[in-house]
C-alpha atoms as a PDB file:
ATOM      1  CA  UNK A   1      -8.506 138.335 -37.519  1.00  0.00           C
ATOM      2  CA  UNK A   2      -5.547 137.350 -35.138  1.00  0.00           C
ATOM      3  CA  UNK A   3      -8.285 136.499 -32.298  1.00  0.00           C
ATOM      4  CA  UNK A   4      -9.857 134.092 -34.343  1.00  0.00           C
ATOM      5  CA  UNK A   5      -6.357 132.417 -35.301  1.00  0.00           C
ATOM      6  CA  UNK A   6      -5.564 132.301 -32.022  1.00  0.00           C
ATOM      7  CA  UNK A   7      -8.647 131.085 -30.848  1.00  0.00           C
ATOM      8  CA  UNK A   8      -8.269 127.898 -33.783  1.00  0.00           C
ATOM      9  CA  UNK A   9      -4.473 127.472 -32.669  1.00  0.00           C
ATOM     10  CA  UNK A  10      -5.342 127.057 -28.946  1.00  0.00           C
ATOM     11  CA  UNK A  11      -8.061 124.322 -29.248  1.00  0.00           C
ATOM     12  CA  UNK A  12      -6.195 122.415 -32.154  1.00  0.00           C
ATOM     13  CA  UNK A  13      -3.091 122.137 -29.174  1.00  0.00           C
ATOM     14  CA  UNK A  14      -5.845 120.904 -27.071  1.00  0.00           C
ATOM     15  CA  UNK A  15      -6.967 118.394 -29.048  1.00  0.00           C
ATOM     16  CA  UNK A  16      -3.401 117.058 -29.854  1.00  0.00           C
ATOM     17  CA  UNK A  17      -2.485 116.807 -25.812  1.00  0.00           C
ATOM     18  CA  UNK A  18      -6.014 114.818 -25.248  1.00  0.00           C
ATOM     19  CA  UNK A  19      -5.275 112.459 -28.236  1.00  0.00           C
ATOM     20  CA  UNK A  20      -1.311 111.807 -27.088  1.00  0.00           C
ATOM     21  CA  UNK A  21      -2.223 111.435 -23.247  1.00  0.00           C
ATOM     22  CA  UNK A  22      -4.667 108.457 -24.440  1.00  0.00           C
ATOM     23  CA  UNK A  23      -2.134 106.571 -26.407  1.00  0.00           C
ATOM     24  CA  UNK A  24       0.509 106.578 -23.338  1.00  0.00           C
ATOM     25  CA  UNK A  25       0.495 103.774 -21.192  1.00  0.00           C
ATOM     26  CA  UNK A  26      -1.143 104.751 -17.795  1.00  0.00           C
ATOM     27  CA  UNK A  27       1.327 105.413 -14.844  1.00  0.00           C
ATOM     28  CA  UNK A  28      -0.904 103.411 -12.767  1.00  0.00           C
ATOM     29  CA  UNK A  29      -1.841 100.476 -15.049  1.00  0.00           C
ATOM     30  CA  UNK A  30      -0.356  97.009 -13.571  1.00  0.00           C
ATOM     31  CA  UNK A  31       1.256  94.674 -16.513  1.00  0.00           C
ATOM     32  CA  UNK A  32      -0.804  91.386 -16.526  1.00  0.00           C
ATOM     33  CA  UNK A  33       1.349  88.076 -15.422  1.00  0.00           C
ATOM     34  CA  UNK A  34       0.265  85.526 -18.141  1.00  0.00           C
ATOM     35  CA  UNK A  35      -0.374  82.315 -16.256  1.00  0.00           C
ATOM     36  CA  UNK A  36      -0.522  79.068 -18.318  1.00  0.00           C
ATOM     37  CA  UNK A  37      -2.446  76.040 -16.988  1.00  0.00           C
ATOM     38  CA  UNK A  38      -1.632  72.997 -18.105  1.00  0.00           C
ATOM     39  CA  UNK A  39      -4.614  70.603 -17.878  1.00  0.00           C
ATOM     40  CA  UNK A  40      -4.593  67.355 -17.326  1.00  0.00           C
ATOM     41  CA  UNK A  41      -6.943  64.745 -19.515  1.00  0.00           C
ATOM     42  CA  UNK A  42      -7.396  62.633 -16.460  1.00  0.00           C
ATOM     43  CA  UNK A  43      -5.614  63.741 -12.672  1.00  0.00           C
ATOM     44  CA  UNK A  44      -4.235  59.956 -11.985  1.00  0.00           C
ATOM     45  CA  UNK A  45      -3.954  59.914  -8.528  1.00  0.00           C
ATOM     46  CA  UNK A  46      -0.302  59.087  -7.022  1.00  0.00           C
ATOM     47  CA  UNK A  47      -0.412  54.986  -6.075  1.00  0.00           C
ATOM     48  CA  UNK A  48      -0.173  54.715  -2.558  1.00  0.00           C
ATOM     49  CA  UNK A  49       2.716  52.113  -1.336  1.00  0.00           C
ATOM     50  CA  UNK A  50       1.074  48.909   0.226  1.00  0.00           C
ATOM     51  CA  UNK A  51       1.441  48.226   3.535  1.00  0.00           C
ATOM     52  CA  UNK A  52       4.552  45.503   3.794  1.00  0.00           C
ATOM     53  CA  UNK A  53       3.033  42.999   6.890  1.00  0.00           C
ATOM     54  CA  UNK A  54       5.998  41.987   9.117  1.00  0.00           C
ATOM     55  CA  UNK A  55       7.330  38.248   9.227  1.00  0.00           C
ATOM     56  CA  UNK A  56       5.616  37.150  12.284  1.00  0.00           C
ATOM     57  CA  UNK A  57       7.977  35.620  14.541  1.00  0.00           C
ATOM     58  CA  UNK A  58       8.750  32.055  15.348  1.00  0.00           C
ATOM     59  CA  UNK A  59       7.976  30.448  18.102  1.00  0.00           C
ATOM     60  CA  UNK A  60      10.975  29.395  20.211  1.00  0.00           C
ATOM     61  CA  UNK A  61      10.978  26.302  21.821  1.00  0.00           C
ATOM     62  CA  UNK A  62      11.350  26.752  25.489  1.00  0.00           C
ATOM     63  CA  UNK A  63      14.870  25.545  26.842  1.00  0.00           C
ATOM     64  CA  UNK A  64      13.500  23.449  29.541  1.00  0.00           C
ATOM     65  CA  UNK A  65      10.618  21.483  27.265  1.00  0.00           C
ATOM     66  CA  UNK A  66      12.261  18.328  26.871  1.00  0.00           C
ATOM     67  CA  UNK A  67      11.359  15.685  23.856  1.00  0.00           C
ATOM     68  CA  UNK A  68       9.102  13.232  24.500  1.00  0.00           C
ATOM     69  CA  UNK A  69      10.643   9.569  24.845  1.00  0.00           C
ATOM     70  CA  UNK A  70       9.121   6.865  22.464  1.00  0.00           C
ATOM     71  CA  UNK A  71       9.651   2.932  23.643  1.00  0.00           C
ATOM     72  CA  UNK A  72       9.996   1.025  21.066  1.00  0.00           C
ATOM     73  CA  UNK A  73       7.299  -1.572  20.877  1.00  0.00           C
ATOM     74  CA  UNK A  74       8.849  -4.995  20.663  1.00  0.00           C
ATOM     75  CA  UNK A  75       6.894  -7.478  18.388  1.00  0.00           C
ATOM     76  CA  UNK A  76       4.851  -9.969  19.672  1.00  0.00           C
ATOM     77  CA  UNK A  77       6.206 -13.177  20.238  1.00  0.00           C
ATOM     78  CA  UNK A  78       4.894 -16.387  18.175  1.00  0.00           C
ATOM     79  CA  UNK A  79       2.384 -18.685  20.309  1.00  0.00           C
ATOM     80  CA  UNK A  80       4.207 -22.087  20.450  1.00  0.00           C
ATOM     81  CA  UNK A  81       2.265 -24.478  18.200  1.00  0.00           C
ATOM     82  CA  UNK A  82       0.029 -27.302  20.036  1.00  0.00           C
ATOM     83  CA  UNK A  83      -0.465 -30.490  18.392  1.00  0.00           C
ATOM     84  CA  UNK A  84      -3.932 -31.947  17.215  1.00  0.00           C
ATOM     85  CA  UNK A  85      -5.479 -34.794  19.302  1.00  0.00           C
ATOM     86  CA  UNK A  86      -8.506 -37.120  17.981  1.00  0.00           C
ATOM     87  CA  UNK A  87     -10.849 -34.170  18.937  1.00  0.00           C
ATOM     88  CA  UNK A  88      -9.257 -31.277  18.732  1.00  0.00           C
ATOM     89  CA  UNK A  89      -7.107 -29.842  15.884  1.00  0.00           C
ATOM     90  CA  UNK A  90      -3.693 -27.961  16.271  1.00  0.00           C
ATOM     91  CA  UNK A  91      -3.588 -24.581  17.351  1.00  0.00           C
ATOM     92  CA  UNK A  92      -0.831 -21.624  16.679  1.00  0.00           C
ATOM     93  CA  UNK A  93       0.081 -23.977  13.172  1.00  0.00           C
ATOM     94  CA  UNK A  94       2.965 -21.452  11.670  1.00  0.00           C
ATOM     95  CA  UNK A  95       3.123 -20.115   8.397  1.00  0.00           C
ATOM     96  CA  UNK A  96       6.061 -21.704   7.929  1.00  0.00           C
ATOM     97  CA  UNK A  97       7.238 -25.316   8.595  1.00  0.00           C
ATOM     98  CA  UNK A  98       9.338 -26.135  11.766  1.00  0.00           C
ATOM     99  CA  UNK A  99      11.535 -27.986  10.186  1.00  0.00           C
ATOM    100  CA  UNK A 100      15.179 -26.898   9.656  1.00  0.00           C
ATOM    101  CA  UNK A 101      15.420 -27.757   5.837  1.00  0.00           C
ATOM    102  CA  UNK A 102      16.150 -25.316   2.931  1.00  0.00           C
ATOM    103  CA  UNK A 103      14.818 -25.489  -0.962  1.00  0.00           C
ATOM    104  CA  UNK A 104      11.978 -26.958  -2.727  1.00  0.00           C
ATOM    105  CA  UNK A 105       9.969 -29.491  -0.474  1.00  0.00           C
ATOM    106  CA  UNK A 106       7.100 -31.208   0.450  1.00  0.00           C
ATOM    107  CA  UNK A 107       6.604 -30.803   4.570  1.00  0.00           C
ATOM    108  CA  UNK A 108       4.036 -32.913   6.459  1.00  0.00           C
ATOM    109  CA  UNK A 109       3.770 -31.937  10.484  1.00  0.00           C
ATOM    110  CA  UNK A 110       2.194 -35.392  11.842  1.00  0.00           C
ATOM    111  CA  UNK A 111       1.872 -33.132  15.345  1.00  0.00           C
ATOM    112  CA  UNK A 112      -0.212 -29.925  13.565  1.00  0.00           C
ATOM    113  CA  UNK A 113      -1.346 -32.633  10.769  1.00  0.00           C
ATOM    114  CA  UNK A 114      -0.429 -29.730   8.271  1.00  0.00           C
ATOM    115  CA  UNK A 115       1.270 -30.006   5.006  1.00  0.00           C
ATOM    116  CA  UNK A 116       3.605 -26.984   3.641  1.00  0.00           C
ATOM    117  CA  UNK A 117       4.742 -27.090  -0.289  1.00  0.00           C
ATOM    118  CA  UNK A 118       8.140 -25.301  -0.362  1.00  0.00           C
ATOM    119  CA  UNK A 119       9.056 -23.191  -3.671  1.00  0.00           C
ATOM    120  CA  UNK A 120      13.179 -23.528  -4.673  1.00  0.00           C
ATOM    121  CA  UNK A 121      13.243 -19.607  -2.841  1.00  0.00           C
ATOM    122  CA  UNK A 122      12.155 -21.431   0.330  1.00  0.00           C
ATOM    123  CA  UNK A 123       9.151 -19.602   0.232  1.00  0.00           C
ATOM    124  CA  UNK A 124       5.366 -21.041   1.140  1.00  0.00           C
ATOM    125  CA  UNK A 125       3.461 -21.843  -2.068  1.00  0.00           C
ATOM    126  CA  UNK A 126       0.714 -23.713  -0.500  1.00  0.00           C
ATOM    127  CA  UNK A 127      -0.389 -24.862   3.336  1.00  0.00           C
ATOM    128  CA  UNK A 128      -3.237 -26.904   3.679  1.00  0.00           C
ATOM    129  CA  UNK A 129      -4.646 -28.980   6.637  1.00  0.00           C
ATOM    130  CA  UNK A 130      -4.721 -32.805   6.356  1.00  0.00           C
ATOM    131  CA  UNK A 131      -5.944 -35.975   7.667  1.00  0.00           C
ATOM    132  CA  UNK A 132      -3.252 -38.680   8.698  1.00  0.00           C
ATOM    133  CA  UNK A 133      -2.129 -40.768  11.571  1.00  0.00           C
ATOM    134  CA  UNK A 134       1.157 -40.159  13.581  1.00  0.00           C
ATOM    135  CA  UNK A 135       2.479 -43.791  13.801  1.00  0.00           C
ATOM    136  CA  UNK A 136       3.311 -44.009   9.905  1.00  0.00           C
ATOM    137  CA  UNK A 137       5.089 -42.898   7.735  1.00  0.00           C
ATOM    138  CA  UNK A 138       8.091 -42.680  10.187  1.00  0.00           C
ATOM    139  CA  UNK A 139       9.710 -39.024  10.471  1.00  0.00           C
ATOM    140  CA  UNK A 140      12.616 -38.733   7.731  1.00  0.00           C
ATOM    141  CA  UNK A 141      13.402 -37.401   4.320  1.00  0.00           C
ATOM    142  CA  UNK A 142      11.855 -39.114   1.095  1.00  0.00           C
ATOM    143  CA  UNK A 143      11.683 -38.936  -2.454  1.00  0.00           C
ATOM    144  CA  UNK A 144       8.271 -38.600  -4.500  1.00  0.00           C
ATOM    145  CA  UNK A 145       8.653 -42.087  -6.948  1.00  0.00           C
ATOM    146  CA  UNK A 146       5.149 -42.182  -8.844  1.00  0.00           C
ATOM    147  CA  UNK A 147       2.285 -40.117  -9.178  1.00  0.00           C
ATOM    148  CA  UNK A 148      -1.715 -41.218 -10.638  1.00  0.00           C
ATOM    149  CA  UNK A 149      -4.729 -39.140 -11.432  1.00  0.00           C
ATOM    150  CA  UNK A 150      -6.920 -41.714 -10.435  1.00  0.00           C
ATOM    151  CA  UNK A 151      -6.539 -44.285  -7.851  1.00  0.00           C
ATOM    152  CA  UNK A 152      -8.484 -46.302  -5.322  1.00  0.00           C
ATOM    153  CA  UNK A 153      -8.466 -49.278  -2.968  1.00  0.00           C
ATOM    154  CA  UNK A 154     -10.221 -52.046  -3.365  1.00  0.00           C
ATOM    155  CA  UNK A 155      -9.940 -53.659  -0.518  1.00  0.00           C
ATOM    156  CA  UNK A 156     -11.867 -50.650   1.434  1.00  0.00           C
ATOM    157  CA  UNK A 157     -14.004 -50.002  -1.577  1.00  0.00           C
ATOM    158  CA  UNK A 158     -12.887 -46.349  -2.278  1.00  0.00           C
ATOM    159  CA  UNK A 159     -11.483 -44.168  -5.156  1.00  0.00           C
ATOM    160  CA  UNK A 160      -9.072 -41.389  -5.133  1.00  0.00           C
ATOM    161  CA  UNK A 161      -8.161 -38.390  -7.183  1.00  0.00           C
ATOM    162  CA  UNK A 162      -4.596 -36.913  -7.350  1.00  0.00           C
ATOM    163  CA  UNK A 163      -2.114 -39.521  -5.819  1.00  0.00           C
ATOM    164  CA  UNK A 164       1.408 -38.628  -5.050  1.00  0.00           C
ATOM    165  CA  UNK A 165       3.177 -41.451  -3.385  1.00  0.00           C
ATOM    166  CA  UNK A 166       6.573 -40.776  -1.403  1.00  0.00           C
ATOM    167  CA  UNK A 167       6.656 -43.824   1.045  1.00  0.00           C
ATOM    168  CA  UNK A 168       5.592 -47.463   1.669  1.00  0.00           C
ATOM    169  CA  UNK A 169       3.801 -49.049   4.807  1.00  0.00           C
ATOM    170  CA  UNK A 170       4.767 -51.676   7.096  1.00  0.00           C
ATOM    171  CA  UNK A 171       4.502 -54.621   4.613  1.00  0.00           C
ATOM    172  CA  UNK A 172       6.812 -52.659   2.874  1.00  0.00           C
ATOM    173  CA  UNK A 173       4.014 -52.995  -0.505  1.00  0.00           C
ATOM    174  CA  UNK A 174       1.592 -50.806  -0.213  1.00  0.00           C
ATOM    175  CA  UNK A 175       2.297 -47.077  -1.042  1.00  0.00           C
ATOM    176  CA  UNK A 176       2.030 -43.803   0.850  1.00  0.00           C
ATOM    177  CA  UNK A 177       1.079 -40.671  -0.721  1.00  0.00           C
ATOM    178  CA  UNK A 178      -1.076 -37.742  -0.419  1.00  0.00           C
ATOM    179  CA  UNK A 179      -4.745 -37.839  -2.191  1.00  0.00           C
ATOM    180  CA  UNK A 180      -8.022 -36.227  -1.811  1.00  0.00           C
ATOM    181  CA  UNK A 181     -10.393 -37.638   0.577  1.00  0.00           C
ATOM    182  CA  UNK A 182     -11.686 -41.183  -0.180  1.00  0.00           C
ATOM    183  CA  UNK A 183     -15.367 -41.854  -1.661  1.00  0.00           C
ATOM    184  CA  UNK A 184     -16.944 -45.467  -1.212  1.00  0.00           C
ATOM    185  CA  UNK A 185     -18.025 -46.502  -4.227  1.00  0.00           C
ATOM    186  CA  UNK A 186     -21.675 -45.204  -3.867  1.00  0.00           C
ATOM    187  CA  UNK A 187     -19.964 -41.826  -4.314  1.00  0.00           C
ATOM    188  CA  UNK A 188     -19.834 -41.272   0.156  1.00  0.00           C
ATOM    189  CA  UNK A 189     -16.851 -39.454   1.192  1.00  0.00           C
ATOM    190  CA  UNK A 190     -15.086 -41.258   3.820  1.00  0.00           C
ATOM    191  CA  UNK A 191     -14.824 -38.342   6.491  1.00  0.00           C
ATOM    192  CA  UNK A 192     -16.102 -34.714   5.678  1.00  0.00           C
ATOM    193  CA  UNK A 193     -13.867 -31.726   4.400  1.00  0.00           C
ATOM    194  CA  UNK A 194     -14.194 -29.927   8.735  1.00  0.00           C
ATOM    195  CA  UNK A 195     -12.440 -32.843   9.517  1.00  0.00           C
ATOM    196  CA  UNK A 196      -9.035 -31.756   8.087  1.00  0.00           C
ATOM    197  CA  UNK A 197      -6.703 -31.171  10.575  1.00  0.00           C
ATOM    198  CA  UNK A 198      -6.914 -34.460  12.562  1.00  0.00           C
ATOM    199  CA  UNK A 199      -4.956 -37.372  12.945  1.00  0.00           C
ATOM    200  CA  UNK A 200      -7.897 -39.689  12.457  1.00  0.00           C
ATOM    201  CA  UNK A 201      -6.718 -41.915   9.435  1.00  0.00           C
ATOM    202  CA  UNK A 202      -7.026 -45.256   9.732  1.00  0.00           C
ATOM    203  CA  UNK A 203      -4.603 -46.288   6.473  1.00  0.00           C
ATOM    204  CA  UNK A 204      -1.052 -44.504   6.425  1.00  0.00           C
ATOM    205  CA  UNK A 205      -1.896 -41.822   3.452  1.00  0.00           C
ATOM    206  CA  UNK A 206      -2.183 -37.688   3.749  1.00  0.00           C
ATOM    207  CA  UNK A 207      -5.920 -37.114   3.082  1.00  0.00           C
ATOM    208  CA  UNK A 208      -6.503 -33.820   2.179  1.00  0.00           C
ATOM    209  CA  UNK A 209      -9.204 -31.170   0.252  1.00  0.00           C
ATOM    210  CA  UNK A 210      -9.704 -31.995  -3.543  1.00  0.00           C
ATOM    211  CA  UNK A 211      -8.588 -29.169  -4.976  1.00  0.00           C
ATOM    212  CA  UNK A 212      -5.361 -28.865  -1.973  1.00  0.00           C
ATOM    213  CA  UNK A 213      -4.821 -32.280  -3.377  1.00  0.00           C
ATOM    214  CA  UNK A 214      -4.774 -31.239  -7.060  1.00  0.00           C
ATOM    215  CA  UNK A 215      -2.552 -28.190  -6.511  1.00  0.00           C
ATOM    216  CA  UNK A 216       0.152 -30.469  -4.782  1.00  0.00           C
ATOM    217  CA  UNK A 217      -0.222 -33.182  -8.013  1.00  0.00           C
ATOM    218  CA  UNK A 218       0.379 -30.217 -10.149  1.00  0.00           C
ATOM    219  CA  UNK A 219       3.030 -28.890  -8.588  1.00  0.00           C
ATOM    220  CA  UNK A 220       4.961 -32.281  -7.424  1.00  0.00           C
ATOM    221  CA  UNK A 221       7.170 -34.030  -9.983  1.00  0.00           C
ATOM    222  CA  UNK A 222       9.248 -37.222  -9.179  1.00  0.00           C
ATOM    223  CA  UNK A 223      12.180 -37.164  -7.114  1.00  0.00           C
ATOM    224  CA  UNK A 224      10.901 -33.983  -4.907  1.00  0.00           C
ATOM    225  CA  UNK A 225      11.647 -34.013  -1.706  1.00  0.00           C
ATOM    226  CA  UNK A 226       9.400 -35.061   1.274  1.00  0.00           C
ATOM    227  CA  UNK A 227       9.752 -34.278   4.803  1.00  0.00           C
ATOM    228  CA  UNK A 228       7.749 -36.101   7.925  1.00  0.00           C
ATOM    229  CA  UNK A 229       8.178 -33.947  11.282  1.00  0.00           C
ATOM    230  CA  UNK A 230       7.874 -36.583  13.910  1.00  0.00           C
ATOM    231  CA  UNK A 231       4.116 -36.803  16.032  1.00  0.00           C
ATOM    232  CA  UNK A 232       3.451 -35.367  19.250  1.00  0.00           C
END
């Protein structure tokens, strides 16, 4: 009986050392580092600076280069006036009269046969070329006294728009003034509008364009000064 016991004693220990060497940790196992990874919903990618481009240097003007020298360009000096003759008509005729008067005027150049109207500014309102002759009127100052629409002479048979008389001729009678160009009575103009410009009158009035001779009827009124340049 005690063999048996024994026997039942000895494996039971057995049993009891196999069961408590499994639950002990193992002299050789290794603990486990726990590693946590942290992931990312997108990896964005670190920006990359831009490369700043340098200030590309000025150019420096070289010492010695020297700026170039600009003349001044004087202005062109006026071509003195020549007078008209039978033929030809005045050449170089200013835009302004030569005479040395100020204001509001009437000027008529018996040399260029031109006629300037002078605003109170002394500033050209109208220039026009004319017919007239250069022994009358006589150069001076004179005073516009009368003024008609419509005028004529009989005794040369012709009619005239837009008279503005200023003067009187040698009989002292018979007025002066400026006025389109004559028609003879079957409607004929006495000389044609290219003629302008020359002294080629053969009565003492300023012939002139029919509309340069309406302008200056407009514009005139009574006691306006008129001024004759002398003739060539």
């Amino acid at each position: 009986m005690i063999i048996p016991i024994l026997g039942l004693a000895l494996l039971a220990g057995m049993l009891i050392g196999v069961v408590s060497t499994s639950d002990s940790p193992s002299a050789n196992a290794q603990p486990v580092e726990t590693i946590e990874v942290v992931q990312d919903a997108e990896a964005t990618p670190e920006a990359t600076p831009e490369a700043t481009p340098e200030p590309t240097p000025e150019a420096t003007p070289d010492a010695t280069t020297e700026p170039l020298a600009i003349e001044p360009v004087a202005p062109a000096k006026p071509k003195k006036p020549k007078p008209a003759t039978r033929e030809r008509k005045a050449k170089n005729v200013p835009e302004r009269p030569l005479d040395k008067n100020t204001g509001r005027r009437i000027v008529y150049d018996k040399a260029l046969m031109t006629v300037w109207v002078m605003s109170e500014a002394d500033e050209v309102v109208y220039r026009f070329p004319v017919v007239g002759r250069w022994d009358r009127p006589v150069k001076g100052k004179y005073k516009i006294f009368s003024q008609s629409k419509d005028s004529g002479n009989p005794n040369s048979k012709v009619t005239f728009d837009h008279m503005t008389r200023f003067a009187y001729g040698n009989d002292g009678k018979t007025a002066i003034g400026f006025h389109s160009i004559p028609k003879y009575y079957d409607g004929s103009m006495m000389h044609s509008t290219k003629q302008l410009g020359l002294p080629i009158a053969t009565g003492g009035c300023v012939r002139m364009a029919a509309k340069d001779a309406k302008q200056l009827y407009k514009w005139a009124d009574v006691g306006d000064t008129v001024v004759v340049l002398p003739s060539p």
